[in-house]
C-alpha atoms as a PDB file:
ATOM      1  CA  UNK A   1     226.437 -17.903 174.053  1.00  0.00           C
ATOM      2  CA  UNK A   2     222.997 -18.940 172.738  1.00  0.00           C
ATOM      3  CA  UNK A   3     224.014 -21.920 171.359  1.00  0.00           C
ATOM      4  CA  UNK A   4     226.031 -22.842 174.580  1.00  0.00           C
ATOM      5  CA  UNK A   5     223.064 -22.558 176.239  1.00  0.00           C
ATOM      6  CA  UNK A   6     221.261 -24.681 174.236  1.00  0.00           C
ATOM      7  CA  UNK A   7     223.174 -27.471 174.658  1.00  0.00           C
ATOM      8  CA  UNK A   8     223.482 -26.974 178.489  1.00  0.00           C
ATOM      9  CA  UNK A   9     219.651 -27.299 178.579  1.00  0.00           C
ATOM     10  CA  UNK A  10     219.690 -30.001 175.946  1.00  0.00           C
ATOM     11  CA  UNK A  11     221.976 -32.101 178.504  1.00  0.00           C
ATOM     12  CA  UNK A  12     219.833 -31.079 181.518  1.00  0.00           C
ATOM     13  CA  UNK A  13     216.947 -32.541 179.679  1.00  0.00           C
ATOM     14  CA  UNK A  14     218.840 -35.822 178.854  1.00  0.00           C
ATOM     15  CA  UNK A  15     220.077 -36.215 182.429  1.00  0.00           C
ATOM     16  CA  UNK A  16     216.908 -35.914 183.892  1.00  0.00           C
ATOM     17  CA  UNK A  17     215.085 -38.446 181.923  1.00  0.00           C
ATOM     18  CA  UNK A  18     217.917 -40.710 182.092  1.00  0.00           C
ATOM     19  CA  UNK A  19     216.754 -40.386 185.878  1.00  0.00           C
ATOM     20  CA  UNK A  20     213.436 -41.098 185.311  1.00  0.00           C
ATOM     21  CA  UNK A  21     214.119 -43.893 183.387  1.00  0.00           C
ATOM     22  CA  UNK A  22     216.334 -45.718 185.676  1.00  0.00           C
ATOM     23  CA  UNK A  23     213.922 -44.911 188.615  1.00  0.00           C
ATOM     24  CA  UNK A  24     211.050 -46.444 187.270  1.00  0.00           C
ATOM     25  CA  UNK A  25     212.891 -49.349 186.128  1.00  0.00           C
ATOM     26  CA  UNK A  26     215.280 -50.809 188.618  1.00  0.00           C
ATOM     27  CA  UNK A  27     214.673 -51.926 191.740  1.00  0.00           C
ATOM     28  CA  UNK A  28     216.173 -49.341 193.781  1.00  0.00           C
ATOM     29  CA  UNK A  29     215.008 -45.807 194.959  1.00  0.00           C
ATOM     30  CA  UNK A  30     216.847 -42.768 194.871  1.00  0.00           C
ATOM     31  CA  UNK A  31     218.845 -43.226 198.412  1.00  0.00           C
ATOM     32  CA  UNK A  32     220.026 -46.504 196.732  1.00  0.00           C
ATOM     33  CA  UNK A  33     221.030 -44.190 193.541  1.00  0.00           C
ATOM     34  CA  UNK A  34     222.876 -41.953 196.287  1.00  0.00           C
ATOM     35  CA  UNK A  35     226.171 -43.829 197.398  1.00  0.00           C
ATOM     36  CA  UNK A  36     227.913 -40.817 198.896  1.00  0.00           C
ATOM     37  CA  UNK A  37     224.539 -39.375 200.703  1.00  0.00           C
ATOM     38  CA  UNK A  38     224.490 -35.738 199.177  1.00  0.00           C
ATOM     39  CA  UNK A  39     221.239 -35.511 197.897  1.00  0.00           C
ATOM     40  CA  UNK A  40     222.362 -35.632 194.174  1.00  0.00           C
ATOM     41  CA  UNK A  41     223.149 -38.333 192.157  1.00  0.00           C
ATOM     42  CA  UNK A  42     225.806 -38.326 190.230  1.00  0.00           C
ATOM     43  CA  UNK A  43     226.835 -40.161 186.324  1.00  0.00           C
ATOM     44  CA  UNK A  44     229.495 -42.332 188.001  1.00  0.00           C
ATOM     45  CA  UNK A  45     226.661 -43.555 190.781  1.00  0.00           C
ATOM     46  CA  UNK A  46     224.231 -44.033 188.508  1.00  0.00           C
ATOM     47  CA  UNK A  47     227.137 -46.347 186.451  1.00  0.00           C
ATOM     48  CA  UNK A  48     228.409 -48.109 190.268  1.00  0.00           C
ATOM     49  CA  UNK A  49     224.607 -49.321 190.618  1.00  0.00           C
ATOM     50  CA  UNK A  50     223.757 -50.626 187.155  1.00  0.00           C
ATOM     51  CA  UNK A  51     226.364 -52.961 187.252  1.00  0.00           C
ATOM     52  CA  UNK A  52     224.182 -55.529 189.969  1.00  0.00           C
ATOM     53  CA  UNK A  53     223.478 -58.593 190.801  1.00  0.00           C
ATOM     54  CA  UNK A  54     220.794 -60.342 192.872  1.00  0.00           C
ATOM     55  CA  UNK A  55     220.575 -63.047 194.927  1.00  0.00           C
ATOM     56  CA  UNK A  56     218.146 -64.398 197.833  1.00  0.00           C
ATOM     57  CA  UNK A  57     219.369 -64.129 201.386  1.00  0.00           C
ATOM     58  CA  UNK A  58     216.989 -65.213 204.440  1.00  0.00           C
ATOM     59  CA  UNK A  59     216.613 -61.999 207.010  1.00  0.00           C
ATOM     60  CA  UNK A  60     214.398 -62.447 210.071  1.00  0.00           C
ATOM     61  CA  UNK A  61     212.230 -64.878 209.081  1.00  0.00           C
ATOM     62  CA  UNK A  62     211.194 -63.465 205.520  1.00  0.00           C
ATOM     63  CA  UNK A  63     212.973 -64.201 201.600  1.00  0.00           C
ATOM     64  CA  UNK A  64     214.289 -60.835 200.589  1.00  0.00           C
ATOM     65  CA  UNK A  65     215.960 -60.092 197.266  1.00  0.00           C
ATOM     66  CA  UNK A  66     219.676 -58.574 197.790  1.00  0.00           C
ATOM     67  CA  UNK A  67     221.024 -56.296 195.544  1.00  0.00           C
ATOM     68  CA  UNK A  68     224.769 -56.613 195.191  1.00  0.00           C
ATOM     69  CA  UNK A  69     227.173 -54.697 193.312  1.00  0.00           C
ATOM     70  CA  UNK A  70     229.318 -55.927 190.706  1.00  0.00           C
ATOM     71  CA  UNK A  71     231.997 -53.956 191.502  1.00  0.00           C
ATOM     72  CA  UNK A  72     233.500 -54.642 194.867  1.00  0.00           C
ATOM     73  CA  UNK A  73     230.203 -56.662 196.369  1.00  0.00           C
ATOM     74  CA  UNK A  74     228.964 -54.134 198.660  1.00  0.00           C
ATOM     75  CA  UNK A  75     225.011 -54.439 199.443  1.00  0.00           C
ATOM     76  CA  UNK A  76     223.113 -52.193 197.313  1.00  0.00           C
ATOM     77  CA  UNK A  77     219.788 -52.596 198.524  1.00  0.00           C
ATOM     78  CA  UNK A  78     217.950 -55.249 199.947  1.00  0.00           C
ATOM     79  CA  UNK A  79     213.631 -55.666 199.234  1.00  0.00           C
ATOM     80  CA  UNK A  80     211.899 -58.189 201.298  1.00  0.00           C
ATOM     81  CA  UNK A  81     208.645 -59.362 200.559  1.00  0.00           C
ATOM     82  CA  UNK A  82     205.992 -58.657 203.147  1.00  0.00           C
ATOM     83  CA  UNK A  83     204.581 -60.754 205.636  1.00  0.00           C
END
């Protein structure tokens, strides 16, 4: 049971820097990590929105960065630069 333990706490660890990681690096926040809007993210979320790819789409005036999925194309996020 100890050792069960262990590794559940071990993996918690893992998960949660994982998080960090990805958070700090990529270009999205955690409601772009989100895709099904529950307030957790999940392993196969955080594998949908690595796979990405960006490309530069005029909105209202301003360049803005859009951040596509490689998957099926849906709109991951979009960052536009300030006026």
């Amino acid at each position: 049971m100890k050792m069960a333990l262990t590794v559940i706490s071990v993996l918690v660890f893992i998960y949660g820097v994982v998080l960090i990681v990805l958070f700090l690096t990529f270009p999205f926040n955690y409601r772009d990590f989100d895709r099904n809007k529950n307030g957790l993210v999940g392993v196969w979320e955080i594998e949908y929105v690595l796979s990405y790819k960006e490309r530069t789409v005029i909105k209202d005036g301003r360049t803005c960065i859009e951040y596509v999925s490689l998957k099926d194309g849906l709109v991951l996020a979009v960052k536009c630069a300030t006026k």
